[in-house]
PDB file of N, CA and C in Angstrom:
ATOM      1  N   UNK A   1     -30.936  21.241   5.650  1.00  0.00           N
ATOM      2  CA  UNK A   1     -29.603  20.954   6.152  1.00  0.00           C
ATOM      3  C   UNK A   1     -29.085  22.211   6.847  1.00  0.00           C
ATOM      4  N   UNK A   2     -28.796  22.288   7.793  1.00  0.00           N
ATOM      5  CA  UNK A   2     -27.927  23.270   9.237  1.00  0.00           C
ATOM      6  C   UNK A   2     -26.760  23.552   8.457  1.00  0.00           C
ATOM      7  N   UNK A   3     -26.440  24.866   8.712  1.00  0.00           N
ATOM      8  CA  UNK A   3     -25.057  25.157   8.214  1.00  0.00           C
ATOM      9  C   UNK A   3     -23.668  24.238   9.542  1.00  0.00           C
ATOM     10  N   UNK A   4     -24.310  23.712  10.275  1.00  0.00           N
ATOM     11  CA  UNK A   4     -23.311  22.791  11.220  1.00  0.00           C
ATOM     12  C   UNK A   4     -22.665  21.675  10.563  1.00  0.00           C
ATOM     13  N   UNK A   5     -23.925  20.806   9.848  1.00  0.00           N
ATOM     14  CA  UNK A   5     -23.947  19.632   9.511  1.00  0.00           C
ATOM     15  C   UNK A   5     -23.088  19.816   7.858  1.00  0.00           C
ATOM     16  N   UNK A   6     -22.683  21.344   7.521  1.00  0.00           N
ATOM     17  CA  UNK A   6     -21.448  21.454   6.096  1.00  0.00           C
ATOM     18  C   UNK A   6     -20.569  21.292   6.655  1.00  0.00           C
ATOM     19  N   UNK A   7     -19.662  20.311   6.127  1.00  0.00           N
ATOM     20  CA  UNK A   7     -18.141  19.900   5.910  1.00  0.00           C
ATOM     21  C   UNK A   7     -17.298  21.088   4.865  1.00  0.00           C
ATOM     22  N   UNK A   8     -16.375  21.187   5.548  1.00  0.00           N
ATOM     23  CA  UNK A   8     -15.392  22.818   4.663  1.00  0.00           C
ATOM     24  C   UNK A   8     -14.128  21.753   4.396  1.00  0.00           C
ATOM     25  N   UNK A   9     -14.032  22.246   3.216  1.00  0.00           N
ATOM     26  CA  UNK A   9     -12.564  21.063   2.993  1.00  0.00           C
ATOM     27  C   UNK A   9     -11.901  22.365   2.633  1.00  0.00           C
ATOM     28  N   UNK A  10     -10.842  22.151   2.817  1.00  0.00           N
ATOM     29  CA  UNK A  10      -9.438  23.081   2.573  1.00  0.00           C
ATOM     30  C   UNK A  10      -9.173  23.345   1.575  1.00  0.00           C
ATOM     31  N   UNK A  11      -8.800  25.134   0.604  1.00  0.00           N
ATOM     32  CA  UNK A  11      -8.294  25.021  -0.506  1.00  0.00           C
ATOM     33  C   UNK A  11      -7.406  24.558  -1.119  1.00  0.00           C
ATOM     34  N   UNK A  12      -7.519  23.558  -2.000  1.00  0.00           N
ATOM     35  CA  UNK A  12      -6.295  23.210  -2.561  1.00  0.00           C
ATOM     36  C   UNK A  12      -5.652  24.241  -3.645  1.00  0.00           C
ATOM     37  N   UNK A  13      -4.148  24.522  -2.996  1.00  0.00           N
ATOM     38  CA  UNK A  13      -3.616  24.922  -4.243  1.00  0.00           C
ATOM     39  C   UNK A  13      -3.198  24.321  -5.794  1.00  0.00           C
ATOM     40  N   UNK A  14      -3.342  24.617  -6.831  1.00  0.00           N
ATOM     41  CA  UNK A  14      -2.762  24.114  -8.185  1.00  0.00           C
ATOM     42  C   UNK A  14      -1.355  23.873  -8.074  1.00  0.00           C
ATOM     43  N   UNK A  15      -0.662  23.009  -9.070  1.00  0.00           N
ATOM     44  CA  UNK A  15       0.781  22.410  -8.573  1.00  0.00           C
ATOM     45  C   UNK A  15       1.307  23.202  -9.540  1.00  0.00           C
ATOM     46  N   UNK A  16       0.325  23.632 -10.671  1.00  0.00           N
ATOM     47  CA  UNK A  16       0.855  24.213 -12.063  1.00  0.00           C
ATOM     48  C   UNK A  16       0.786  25.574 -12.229  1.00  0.00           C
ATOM     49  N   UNK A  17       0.007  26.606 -10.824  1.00  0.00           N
ATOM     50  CA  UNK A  17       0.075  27.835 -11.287  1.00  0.00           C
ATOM     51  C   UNK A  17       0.212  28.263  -9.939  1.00  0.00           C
ATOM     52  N   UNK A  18      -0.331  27.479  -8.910  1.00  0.00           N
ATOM     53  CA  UNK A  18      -0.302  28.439  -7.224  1.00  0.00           C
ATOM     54  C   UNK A  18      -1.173  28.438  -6.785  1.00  0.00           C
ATOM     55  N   UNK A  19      -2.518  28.679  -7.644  1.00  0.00           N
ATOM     56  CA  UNK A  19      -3.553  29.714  -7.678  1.00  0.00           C
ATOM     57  C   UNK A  19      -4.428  28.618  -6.814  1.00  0.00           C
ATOM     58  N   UNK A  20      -4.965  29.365  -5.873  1.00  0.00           N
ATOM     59  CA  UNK A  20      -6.003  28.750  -4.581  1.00  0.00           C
ATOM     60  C   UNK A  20      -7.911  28.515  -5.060  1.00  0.00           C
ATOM     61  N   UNK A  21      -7.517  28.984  -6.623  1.00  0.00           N
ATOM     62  CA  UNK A  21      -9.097  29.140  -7.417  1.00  0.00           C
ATOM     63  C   UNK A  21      -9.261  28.142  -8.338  1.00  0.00           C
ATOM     64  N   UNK A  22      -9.320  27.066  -7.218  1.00  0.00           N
ATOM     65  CA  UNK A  22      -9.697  25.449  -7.398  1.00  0.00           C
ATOM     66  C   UNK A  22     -10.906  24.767  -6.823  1.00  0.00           C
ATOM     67  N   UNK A  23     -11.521  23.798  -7.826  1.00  0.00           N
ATOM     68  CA  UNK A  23     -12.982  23.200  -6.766  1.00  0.00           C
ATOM     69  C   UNK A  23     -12.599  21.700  -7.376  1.00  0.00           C
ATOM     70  N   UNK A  24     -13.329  21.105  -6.101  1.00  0.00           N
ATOM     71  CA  UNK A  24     -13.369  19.644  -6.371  1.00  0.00           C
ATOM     72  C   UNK A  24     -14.128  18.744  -7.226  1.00  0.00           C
ATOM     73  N   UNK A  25     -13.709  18.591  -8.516  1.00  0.00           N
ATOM     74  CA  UNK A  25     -14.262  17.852  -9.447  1.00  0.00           C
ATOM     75  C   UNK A  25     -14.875  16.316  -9.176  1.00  0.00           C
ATOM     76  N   UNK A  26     -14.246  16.008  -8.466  1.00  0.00           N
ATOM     77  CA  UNK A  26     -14.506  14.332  -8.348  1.00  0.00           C
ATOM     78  C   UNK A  26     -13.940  14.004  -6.917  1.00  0.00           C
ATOM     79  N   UNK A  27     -14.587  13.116  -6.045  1.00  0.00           N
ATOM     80  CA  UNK A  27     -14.240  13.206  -4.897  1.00  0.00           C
ATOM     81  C   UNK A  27     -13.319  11.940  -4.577  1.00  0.00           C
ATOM     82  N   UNK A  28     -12.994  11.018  -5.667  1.00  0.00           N
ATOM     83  CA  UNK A  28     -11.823   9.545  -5.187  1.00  0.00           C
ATOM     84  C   UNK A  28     -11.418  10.255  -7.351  1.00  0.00           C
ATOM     85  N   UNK A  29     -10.208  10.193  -7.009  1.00  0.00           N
ATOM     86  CA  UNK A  29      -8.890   9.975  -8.607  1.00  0.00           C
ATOM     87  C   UNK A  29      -8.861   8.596  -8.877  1.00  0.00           C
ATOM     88  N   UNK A  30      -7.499   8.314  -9.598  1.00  0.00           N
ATOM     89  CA  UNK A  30      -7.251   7.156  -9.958  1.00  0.00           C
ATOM     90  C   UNK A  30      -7.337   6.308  -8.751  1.00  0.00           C
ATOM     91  N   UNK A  31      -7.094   6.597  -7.603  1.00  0.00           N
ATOM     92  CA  UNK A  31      -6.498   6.150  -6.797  1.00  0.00           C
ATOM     93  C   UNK A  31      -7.600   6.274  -5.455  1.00  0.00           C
ATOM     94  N   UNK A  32      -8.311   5.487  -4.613  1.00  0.00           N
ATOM     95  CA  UNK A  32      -9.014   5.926  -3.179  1.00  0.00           C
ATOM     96  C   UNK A  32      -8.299   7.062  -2.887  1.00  0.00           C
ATOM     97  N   UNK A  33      -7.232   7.481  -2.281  1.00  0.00           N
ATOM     98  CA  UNK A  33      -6.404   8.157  -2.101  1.00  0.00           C
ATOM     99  C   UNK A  33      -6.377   9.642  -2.355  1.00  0.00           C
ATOM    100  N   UNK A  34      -7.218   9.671  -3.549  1.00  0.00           N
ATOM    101  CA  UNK A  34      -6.487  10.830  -4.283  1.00  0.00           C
ATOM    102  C   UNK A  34      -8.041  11.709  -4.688  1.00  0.00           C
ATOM    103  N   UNK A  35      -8.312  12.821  -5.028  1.00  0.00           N
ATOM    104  CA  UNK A  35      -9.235  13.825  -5.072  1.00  0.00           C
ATOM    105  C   UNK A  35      -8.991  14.491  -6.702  1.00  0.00           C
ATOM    106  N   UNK A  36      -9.462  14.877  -7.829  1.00  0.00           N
ATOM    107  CA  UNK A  36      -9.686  15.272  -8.740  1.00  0.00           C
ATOM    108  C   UNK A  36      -9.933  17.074  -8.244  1.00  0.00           C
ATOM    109  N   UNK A  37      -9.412  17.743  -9.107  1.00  0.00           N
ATOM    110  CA  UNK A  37      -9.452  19.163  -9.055  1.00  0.00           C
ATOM    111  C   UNK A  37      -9.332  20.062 -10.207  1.00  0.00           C
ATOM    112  N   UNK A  38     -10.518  21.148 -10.348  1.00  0.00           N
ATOM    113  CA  UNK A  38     -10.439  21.871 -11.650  1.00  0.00           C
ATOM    114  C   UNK A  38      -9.493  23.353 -11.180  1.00  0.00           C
ATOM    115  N   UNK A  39      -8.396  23.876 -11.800  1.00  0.00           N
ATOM    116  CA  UNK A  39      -7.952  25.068 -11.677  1.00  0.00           C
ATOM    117  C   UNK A  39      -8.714  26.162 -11.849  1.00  0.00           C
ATOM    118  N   UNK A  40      -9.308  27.066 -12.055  1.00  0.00           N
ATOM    119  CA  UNK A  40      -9.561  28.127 -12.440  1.00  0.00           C
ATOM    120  C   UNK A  40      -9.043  29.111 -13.099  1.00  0.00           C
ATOM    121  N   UNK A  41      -7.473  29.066 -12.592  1.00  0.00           N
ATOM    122  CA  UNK A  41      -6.934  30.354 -13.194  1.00  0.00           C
ATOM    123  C   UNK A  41      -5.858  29.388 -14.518  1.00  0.00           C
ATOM    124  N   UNK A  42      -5.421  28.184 -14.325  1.00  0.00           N
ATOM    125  CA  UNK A  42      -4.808  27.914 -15.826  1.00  0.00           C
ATOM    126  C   UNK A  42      -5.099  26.577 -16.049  1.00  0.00           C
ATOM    127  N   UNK A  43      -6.695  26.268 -16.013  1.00  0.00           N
ATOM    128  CA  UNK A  43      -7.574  25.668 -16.617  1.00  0.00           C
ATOM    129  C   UNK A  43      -7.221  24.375 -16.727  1.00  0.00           C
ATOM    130  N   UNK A  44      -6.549  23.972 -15.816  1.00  0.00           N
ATOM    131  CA  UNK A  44      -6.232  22.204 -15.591  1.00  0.00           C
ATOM    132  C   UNK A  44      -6.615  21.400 -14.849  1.00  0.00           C
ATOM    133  N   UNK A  45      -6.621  20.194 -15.022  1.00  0.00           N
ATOM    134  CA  UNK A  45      -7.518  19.129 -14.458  1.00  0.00           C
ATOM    135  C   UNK A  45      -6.028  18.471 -13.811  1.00  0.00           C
ATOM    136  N   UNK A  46      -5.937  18.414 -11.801  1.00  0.00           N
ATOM    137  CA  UNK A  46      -5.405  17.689 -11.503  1.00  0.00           C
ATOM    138  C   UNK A  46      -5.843  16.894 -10.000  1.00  0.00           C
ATOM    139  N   UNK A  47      -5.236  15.382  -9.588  1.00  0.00           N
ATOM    140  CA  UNK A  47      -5.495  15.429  -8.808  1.00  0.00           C
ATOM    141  C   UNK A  47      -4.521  15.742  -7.135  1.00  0.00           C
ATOM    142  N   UNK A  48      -4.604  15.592  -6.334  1.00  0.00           N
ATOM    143  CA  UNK A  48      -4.524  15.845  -5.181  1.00  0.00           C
ATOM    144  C   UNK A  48      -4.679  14.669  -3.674  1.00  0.00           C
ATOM    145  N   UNK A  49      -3.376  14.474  -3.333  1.00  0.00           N
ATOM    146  CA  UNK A  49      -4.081  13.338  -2.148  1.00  0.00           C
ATOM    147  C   UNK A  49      -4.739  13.711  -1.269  1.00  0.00           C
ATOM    148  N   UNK A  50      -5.173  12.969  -0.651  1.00  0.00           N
ATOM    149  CA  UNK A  50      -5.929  13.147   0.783  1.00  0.00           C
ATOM    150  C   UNK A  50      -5.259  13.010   2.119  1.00  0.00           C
ATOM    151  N   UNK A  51      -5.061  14.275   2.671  1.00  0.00           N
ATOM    152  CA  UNK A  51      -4.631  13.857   3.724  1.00  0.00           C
ATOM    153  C   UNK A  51      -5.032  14.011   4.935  1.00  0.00           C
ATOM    154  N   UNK A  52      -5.132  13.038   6.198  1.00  0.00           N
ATOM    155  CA  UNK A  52      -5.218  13.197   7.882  1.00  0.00           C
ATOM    156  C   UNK A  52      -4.804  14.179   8.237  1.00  0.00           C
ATOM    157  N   UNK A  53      -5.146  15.041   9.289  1.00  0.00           N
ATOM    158  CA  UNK A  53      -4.754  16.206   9.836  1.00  0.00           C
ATOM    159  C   UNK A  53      -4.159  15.486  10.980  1.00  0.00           C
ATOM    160  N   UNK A  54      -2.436  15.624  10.916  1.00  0.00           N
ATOM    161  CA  UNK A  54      -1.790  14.904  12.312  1.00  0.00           C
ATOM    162  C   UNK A  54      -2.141  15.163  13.489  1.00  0.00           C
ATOM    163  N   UNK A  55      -2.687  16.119  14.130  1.00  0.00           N
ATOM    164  CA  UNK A  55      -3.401  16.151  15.003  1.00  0.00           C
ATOM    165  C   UNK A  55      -4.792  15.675  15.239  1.00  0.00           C
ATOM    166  N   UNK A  56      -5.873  15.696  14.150  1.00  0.00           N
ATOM    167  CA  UNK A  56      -7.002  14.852  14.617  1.00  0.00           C
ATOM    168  C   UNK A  56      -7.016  13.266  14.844  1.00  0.00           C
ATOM    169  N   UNK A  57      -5.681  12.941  14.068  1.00  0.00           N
ATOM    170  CA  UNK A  57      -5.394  11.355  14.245  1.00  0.00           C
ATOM    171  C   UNK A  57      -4.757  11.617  15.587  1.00  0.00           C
ATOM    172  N   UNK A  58      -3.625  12.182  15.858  1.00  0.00           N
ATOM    173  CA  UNK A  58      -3.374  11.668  17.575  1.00  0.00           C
ATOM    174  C   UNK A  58      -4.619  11.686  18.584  1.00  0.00           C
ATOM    175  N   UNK A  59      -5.097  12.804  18.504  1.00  0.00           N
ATOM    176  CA  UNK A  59      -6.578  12.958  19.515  1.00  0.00           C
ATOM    177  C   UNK A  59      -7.682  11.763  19.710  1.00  0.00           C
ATOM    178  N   UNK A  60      -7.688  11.595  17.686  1.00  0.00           N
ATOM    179  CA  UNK A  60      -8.171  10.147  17.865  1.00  0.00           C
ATOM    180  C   UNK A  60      -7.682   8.955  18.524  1.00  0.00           C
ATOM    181  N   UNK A  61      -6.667   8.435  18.188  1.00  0.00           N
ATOM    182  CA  UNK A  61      -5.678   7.385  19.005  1.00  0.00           C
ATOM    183  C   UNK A  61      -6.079   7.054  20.781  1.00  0.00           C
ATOM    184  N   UNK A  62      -5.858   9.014  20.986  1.00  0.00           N
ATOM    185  CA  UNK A  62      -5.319   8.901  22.379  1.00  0.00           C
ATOM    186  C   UNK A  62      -6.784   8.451  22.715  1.00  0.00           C
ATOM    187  N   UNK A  63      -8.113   8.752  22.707  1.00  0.00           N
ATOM    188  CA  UNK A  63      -9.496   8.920  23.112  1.00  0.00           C
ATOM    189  C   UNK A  63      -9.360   7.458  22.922  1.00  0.00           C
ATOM    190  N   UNK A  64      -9.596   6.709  22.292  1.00  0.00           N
ATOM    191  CA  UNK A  64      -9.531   5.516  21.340  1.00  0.00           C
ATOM    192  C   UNK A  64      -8.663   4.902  22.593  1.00  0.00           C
ATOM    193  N   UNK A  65      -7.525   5.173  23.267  1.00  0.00           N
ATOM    194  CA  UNK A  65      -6.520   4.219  24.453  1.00  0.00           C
ATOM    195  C   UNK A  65      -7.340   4.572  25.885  1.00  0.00           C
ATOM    196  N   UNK A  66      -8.288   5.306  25.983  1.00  0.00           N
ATOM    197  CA  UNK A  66      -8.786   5.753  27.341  1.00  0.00           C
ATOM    198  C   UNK A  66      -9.788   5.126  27.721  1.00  0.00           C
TER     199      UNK A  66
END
């Protein structure tokens, strides 16, 4: 596998401490929606939605009307 073909997902911060020293436990939560996450620095299990980057959805759209 090409280091091209890695996907980088964004750090999520913790809601409960700040701390950016989080990895993705589970990739769908309760919810499609939602992403599972382990803290690192105060050792909690939470999850996290998923969200569109408002700009790759307009770009998409617009390409998508042409």
């Amino acid at each position: 596998m090409s280091d091209e073909s890695v996907e980088v997902w964004e750090k999520v911060s913790c809601p409960f401490c700040n701390s950016t020293e989080t990895e993705m436990i589970a990739l769908f939560g309760q919810q499609m929606m939602t992403s599972q996450y382990y803290c690192h620095g105060c050792r909690s299990v939470f999850e996290a939605v998923k969200w569109e980057d408002p700009k790759s959805k307009a770009k998409s759209q617009k390409s998508k009307s042409e």
